[in-house]
Protein backbone atom coordinates (compact mmCIF):
# COMPACT_ATOMS: atom_id res chain seq x y z
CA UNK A 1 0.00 0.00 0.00
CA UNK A 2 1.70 3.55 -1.28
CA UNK A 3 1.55 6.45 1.95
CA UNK A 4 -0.57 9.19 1.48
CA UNK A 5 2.16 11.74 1.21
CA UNK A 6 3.48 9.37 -1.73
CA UNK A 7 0.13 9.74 -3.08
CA UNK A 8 0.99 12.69 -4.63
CA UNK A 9 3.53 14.33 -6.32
CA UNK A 10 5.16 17.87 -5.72
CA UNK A 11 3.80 20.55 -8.22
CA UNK A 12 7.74 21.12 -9.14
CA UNK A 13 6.87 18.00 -10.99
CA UNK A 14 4.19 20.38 -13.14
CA UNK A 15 7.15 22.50 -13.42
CA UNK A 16 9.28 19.50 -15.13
CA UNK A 17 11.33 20.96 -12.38
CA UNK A 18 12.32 23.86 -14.85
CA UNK A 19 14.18 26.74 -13.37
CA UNK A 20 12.92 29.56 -14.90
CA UNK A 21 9.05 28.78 -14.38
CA UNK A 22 9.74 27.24 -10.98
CA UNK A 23 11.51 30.16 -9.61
CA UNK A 24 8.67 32.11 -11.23
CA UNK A 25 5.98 30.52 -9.26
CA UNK A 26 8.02 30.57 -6.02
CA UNK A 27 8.80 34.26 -6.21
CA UNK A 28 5.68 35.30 -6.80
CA UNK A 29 4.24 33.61 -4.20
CA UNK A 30 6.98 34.47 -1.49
CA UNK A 31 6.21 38.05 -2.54
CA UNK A 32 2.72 38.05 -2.62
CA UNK A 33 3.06 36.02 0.79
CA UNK A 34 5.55 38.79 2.87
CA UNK A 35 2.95 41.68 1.27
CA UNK A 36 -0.01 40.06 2.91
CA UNK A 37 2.03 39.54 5.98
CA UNK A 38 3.16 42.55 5.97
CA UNK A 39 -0.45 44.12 5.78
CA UNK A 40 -2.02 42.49 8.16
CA UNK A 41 0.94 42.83 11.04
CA UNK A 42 0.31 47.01 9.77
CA UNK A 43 -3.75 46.18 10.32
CA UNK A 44 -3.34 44.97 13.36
CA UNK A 45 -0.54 47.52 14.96
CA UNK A 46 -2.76 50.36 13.89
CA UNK A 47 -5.87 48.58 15.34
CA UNK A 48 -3.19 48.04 19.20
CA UNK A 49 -2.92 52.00 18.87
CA UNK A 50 -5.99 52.79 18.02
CA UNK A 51 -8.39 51.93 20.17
CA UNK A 52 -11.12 54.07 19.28
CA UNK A 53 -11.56 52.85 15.68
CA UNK A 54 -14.91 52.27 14.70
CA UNK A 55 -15.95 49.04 13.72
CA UNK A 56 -13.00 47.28 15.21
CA UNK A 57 -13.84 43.82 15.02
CA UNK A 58 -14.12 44.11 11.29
CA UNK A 59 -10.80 45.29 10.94
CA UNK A 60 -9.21 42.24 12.56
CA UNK A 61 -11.28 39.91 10.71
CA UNK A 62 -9.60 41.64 7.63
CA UNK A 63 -6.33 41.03 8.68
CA UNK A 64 -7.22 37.48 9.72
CA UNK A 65 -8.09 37.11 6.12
CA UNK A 66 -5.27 38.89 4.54
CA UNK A 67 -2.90 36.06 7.07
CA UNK A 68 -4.46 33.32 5.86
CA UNK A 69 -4.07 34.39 2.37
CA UNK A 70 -0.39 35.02 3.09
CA UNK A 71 -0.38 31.44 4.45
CA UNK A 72 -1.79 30.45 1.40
CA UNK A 73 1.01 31.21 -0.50
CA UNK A 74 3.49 30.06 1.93
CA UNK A 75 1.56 26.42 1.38
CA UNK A 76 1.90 26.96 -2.92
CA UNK A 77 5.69 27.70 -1.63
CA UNK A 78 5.68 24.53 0.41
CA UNK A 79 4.15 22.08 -1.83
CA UNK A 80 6.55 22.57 -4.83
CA UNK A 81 8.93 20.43 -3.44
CA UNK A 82 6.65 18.73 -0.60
CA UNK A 83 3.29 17.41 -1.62
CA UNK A 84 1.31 18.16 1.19
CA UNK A 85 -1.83 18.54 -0.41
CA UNK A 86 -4.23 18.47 2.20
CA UNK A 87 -2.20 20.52 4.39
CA UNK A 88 -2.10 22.89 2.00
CA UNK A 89 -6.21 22.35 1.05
CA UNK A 90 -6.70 23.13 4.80
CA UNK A 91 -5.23 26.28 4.93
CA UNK A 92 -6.67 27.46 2.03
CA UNK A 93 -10.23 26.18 3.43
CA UNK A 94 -9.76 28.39 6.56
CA UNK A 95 -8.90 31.19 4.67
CA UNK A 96 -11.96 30.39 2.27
CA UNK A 97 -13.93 30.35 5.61
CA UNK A 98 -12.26 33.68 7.08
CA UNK A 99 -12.93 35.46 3.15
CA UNK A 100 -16.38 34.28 2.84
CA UNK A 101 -17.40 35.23 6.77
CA UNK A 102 -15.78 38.50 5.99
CA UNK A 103 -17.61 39.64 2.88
CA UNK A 104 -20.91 38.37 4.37
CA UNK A 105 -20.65 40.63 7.71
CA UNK A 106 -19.14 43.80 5.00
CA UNK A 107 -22.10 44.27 3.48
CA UNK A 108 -24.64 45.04 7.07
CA UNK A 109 -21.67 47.50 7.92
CA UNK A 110 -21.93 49.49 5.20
CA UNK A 111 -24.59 51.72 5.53
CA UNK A 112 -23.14 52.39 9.44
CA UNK A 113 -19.72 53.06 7.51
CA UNK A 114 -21.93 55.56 4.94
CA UNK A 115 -23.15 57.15 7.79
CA UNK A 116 -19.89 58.16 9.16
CA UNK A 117 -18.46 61.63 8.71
CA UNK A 118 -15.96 61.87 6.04
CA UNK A 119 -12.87 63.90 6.51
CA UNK A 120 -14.23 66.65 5.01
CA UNK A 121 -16.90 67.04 7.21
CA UNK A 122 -14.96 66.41 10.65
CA UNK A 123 -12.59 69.41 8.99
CA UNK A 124 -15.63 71.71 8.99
CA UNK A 125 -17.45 70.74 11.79
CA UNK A 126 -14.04 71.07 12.98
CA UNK A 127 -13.65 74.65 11.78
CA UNK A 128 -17.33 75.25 12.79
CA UNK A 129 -16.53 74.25 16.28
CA UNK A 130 -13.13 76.34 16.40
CA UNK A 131 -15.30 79.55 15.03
CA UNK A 132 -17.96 78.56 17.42
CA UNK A 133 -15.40 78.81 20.83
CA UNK A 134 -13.86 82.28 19.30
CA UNK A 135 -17.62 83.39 19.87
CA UNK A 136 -17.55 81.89 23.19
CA UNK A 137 -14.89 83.44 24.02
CA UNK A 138 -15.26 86.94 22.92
CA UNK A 139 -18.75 86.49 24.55
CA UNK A 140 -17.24 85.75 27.42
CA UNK A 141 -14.94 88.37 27.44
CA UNK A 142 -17.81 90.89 27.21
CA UNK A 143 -19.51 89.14 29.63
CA UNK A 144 -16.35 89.93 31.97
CA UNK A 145 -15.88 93.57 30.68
CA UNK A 146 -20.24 94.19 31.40
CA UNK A 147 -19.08 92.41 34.66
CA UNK A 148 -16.70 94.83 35.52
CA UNK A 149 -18.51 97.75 34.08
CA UNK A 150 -21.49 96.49 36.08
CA UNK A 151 -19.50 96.63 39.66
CA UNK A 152 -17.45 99.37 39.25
CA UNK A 153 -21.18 101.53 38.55
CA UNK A 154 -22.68 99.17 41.46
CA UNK A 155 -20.13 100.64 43.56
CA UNK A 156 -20.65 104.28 42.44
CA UNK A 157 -24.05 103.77 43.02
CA UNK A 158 -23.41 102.40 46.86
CA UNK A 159 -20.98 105.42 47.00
CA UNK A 160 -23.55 107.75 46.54
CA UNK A 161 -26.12 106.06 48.46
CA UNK A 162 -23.78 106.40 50.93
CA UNK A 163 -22.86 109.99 50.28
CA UNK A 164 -26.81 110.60 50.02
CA UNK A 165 -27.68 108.57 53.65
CA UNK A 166 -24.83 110.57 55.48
CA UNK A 167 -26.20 114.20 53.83
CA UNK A 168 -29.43 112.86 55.09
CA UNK A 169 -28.29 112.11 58.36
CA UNK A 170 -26.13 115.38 58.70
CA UNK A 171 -29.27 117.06 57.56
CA UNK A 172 -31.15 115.64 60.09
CA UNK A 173 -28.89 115.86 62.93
CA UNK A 174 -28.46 119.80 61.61
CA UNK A 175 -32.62 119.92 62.48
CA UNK A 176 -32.94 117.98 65.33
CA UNK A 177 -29.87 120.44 66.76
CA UNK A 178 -31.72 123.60 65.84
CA UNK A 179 -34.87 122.76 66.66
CA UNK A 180 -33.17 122.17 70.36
CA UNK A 181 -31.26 124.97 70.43
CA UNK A 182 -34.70 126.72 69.48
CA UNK A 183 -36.62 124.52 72.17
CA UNK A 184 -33.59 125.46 74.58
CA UNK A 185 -33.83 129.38 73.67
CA UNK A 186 -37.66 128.88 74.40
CA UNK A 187 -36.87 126.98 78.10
CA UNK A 188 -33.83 128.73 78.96
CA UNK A 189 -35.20 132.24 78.09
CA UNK A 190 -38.83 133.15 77.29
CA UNK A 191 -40.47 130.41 79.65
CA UNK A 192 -38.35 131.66 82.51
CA UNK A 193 -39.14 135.42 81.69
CA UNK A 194 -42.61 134.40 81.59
CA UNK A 195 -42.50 132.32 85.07
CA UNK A 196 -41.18 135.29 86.52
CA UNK A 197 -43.25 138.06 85.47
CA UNK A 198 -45.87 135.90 86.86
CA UNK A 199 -43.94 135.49 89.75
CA UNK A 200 -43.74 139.67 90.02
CA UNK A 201 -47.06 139.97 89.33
CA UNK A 202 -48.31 137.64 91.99
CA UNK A 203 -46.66 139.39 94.13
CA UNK A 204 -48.48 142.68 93.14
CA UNK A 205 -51.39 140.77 93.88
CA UNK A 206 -51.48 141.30 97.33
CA UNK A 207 -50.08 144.90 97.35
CA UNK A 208 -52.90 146.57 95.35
CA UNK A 209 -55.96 146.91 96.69
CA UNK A 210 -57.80 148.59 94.06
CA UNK A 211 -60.21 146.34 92.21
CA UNK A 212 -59.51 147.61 88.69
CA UNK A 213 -55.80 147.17 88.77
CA UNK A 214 -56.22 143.88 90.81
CA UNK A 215 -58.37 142.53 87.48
CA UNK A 216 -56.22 144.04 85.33
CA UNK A 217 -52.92 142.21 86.62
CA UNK A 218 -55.41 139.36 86.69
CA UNK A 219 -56.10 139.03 82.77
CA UNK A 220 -52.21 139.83 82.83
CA UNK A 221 -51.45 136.96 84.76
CA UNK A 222 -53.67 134.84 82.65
CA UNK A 223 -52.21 136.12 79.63
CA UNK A 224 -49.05 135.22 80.76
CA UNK A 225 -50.85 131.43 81.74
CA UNK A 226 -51.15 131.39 78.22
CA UNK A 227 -48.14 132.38 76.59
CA UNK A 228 -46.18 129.85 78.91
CA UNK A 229 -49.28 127.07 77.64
CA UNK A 230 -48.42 128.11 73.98
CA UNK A 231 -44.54 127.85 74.86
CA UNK A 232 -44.65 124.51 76.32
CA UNK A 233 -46.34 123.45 73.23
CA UNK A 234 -43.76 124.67 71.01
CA UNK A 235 -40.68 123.46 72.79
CA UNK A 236 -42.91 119.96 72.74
CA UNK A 237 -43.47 120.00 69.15
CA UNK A 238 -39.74 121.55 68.59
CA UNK A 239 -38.01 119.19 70.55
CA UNK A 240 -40.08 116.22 72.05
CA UNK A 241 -37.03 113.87 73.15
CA UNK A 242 -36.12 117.45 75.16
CA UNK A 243 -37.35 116.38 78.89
CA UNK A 244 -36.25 112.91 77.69
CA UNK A 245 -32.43 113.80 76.32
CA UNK A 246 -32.04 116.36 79.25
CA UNK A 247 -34.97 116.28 81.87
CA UNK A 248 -36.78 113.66 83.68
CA UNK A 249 -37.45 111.51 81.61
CA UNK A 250 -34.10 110.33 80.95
CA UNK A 251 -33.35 109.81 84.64
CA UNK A 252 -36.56 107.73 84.78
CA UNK A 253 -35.03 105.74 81.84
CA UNK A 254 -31.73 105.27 83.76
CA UNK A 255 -30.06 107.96 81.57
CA UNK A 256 -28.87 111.19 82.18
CA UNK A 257 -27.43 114.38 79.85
CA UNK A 258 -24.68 112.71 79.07
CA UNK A 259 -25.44 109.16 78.92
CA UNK A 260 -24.16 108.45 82.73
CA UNK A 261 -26.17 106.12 84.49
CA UNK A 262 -27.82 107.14 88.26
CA UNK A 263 -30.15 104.03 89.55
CA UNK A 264 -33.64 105.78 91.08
CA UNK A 265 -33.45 106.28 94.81
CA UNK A 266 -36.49 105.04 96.24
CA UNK A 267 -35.15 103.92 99.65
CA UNK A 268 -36.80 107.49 101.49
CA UNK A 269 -39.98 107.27 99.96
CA UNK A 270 -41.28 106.12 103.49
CA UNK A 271 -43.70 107.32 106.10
CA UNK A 272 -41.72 110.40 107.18
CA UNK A 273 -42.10 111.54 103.25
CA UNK A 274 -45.44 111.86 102.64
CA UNK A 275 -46.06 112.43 98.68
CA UNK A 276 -48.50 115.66 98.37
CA UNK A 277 -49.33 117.15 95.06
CA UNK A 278 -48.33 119.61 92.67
CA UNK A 279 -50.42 121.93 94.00
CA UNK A 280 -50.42 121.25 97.96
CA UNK A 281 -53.98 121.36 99.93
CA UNK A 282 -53.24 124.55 100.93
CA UNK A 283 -56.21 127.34 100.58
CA UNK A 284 -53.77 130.57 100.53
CA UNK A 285 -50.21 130.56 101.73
CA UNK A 286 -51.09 133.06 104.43
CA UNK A 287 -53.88 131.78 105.61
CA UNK A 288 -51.27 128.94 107.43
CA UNK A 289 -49.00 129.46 109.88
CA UNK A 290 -45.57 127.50 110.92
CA UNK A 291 -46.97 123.72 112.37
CA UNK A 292 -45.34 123.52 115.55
CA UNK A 293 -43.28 120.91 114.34
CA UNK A 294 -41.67 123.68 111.73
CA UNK A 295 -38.82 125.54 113.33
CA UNK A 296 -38.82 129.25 114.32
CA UNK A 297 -36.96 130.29 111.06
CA UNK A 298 -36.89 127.63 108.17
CA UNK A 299 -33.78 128.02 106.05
CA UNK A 300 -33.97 127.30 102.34
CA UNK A 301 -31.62 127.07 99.75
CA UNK A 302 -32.54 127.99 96.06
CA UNK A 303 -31.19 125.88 93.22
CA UNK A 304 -31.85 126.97 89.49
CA UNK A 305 -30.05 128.22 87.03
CA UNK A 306 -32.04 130.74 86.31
CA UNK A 307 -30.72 133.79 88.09
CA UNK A 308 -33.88 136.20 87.63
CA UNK A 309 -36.01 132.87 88.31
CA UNK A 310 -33.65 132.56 91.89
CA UNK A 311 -34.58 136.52 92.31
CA UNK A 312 -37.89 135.77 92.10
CA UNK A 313 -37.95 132.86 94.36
CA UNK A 314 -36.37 134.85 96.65
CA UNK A 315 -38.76 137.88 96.34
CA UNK A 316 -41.51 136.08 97.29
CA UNK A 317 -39.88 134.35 100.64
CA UNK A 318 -38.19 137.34 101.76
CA UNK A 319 -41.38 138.89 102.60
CA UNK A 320 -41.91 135.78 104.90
CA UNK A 321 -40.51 135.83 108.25
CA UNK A 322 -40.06 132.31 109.14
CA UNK A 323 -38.10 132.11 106.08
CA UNK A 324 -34.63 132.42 105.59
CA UNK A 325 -32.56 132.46 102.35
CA UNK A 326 -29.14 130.92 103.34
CA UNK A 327 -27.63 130.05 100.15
CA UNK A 328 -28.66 129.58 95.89
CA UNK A 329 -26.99 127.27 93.27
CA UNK A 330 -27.16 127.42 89.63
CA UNK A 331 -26.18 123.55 89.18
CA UNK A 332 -26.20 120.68 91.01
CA UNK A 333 -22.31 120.49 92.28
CA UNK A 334 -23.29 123.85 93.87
CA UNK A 335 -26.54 122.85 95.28
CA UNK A 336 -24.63 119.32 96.88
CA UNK A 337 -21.86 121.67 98.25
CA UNK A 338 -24.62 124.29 99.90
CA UNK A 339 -26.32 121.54 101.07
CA UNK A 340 -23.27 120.50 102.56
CA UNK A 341 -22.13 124.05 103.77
CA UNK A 342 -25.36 125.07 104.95
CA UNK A 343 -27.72 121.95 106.25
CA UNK A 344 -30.76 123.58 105.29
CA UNK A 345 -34.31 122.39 106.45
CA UNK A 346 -35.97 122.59 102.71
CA UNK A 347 -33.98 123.01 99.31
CA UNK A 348 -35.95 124.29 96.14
CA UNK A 349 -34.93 122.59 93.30
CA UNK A 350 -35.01 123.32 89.72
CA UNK A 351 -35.84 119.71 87.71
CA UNK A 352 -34.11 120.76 83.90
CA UNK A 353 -30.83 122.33 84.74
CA UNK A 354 -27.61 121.76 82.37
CA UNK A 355 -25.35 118.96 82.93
CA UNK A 356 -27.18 117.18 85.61
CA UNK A 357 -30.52 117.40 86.40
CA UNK A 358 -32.75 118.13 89.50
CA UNK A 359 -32.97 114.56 89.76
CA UNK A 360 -29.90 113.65 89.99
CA UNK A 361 -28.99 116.20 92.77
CA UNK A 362 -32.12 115.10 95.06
CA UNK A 363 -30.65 111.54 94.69
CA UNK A 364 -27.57 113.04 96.06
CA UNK A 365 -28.48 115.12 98.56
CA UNK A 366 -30.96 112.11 100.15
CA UNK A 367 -28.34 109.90 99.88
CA UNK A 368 -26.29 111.87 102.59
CA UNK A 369 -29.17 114.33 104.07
CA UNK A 370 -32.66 112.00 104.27
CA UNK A 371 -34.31 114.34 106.70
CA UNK A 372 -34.05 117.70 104.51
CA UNK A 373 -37.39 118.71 102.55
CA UNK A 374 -36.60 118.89 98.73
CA UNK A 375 -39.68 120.79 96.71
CA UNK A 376 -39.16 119.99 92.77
CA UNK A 377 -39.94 123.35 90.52
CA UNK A 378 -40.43 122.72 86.87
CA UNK A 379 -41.50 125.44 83.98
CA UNK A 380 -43.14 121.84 82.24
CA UNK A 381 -45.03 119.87 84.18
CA UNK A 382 -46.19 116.77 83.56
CA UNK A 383 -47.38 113.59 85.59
CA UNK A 384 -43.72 111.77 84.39
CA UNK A 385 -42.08 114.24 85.81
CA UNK A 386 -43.74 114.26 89.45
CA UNK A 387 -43.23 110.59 89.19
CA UNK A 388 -39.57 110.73 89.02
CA UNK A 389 -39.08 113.65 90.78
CA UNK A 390 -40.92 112.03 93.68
CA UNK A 391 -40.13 108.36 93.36
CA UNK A 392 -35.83 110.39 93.52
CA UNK A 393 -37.24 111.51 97.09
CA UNK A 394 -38.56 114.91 96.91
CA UNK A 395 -41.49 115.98 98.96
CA UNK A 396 -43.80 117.59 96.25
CA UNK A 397 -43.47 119.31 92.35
CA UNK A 398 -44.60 122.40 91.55
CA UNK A 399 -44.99 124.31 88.76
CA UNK A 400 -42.84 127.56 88.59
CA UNK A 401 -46.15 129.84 87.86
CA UNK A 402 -48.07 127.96 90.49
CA UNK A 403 -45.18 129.56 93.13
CA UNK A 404 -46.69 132.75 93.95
CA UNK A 405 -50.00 131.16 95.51
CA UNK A 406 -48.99 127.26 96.43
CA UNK A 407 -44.41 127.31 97.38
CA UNK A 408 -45.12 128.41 101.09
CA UNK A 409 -47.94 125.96 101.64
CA UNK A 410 -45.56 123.58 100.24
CA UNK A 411 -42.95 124.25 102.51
CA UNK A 412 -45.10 124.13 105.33
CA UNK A 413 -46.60 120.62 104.41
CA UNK A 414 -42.77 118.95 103.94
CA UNK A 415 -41.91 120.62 107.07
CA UNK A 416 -44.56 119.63 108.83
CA UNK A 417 -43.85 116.02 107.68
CA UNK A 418 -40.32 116.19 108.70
CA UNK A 419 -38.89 113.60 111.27
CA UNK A 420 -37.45 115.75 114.33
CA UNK A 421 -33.20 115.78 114.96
């Protein structure tokens, strides 16, 4: 039995083994061979560095194919002198297999492969794109140059609202200080010229006895009622936070002139100080004599700063002669060192004076002198102000007009009141 591989004969035989045609055949194929080779180790280096190529798996069965036909024509190589035929039908079926698989999964790829953008295309969508990010970018640099433009005005803007809120506020603080200074021209001035021509003019009161002048200084003193109603109006409408900035009402608050703080002194508001009113039950000042209690001569010292509202004061107790004048202040430091100097039995005190007020001093004088009689005199009175005045430990507020007819009677009810030595 003749082998298989003697079965057939090499194809140099179909050559008659000539030179010329055999080397023909061979170098052809070992060309053909090393070109297919050489593609597909290209194909698949391109596809190991490129890994974003589309269709990918197509592109290595193409250089599986293009192999096998290199191996192809290694095998027509082989079998000139070595008739391996079905070594060489093998390889050539694979590659049959590997061609035929290949061109039947082309042809579903191509309309995907159509589909893709062609150079061309990427180039101007490319260029489109570039042209596109220039416009971003110039956009955006406006953007940033309205950005800027649109602070540095936001700031001008909050620069002159600034500017605008501080003329405002100077403006306002340039009112509020003039219509003080005008409420303080209208306390310090006409109100105290008016208490004390009604202060003269009670006096005249009980001079004249004809009837006709006696009415007449009676419309006057009514007038003068008036003008004082009228003026406390004005300084109220002027000035409202006036008692409150520099009278009473701040020390009620817990704030003086200045801002310092002086803590209400209730602690002699007892028994021995009776409260009585602004206007005393008292009928007519002469019409009650010194309480047994009350000594022979009562001293008093006169605190305002006022000085024709202190001459006044002191015009209508001079004519008194139970009544001595032993000493006047025109602020509180003076009235707390005549207090001091002096020991009076009753001090008159003024409740708006400048840098401390009425209040202020009664606190200090109780604090050291419990047992003296402090009377609380006031152009504006109001029920706040009797509060504080009283709850600091004074004996009674009056009103500066209301001195004429009610001081004396005062003084004789806080005497009268008083705790003995």
């Amino acid at each position: 039995m003749i082998q298989a591989s003697n079965a057939f004969m090499p194809h140099g035989q179909c050559f008659l083994w000539q030179p010329d045609v055999l080397w023909l055949n061979v170098g052809s194929d070992f060309f053909i061979m090393a070109a297919y080779y050489i593609i597909s180790s290209g194909l698949f280096y391109f596809l190991y560095k490129r890994r974003d190529v589309p269709f990918r798996w197509m592109f290595v069965l193409f250089g599986l194919f293009i192999l096998a036909c290199g191996t192809t024509h290694l095998m027509g190589i082989w079998t000139v002198w070595n008739p391996d035929c079905w070594m060489d039908g093998t390889v050539k079926a694979l590659t049959a297999m590997l061609s035929f698989s290949t061109g039947l999964l082309l042809f579903p790829l191509i309309p995907k492969a159509m589909a893709l953008r062609s150079p061309t295309e990427l180039e101007e969508a490319n260029a489109k794109l570039m042209a596109a990010l220039r416009e971003r970018e110039e956009a955006f640099n406006l953007l940033q140059q309205s950005q800027s433009q649109l602070l540095r005005r936001t700031e001008e803007l909050t620069q002159q609202r600034r500017q605008l809120r501080h003329m405002a506020t100077e403006l306002t603080l340039i009112e509020t200080k003039e219509r003080q200074r005008l409420a303080i021209e209208l306390h310090d001035h006409l109100q105290q010229l008016l208490v004390l021509s009604k202060l003269k003019l009670g006096q005249g009161k009980h001079l004249i006895a004809d009837p006709t002048c006696s009415r007449l200084i009676a419309d006057t003193d009514e007038c003068l009622a008036d003008a004082l109603k009228y003026t406390r109006t004005l300084v109220a409408e002027l000035s409202p936070p006036v008692l409150r900035d520099h009278g009473l009402l701040a020390f009620v608050g817990g704030d003086s002139l200045n801002g310092v703080t002086v803590p209400l002194n209730t602690r002699h508001q007892d028994e021995r100080w009776p409260v009585t009113t602004s206007q005393p039950d008292v009928a007519n000042d002469s019409d009650n004599p010194p309480d047994r209690k009350v000594h022979t001569t009562i001293r008093v010292v006169i605190v305002d700063d006022h000085t024709m509202v202190r001459q006044g004061l002191r015009a209508i107790l001079e004519n008194r002669d139970n009544i001595e004048i032993i000493g006047e202040a025109s602020d509180v430091e003076e009235a707390v060192e005549a207090v001091h100097r002096f020991k009076p039995e009753v001090v008159l005190m003024d409740i708006n004076m400048p840098t401390k007020n009425g209040i202020q001093a009664t606190t200090e004088i109780k604090a050291s002198y419990p047992n003296i009689a402090i009377i609380g005199l006031t152009v504006n009175p109001s029920s706040a102000n009797e509060t504080a005045m009283l709850q600091a430990g004074e004996c009674s507020v009056l009103s500066k007009e209301a001195a004429v007819e009610h001081l004396y009677g005062a003084m004789l009810a806080a005497m009268k009141s008083a705790p003995n030595d």
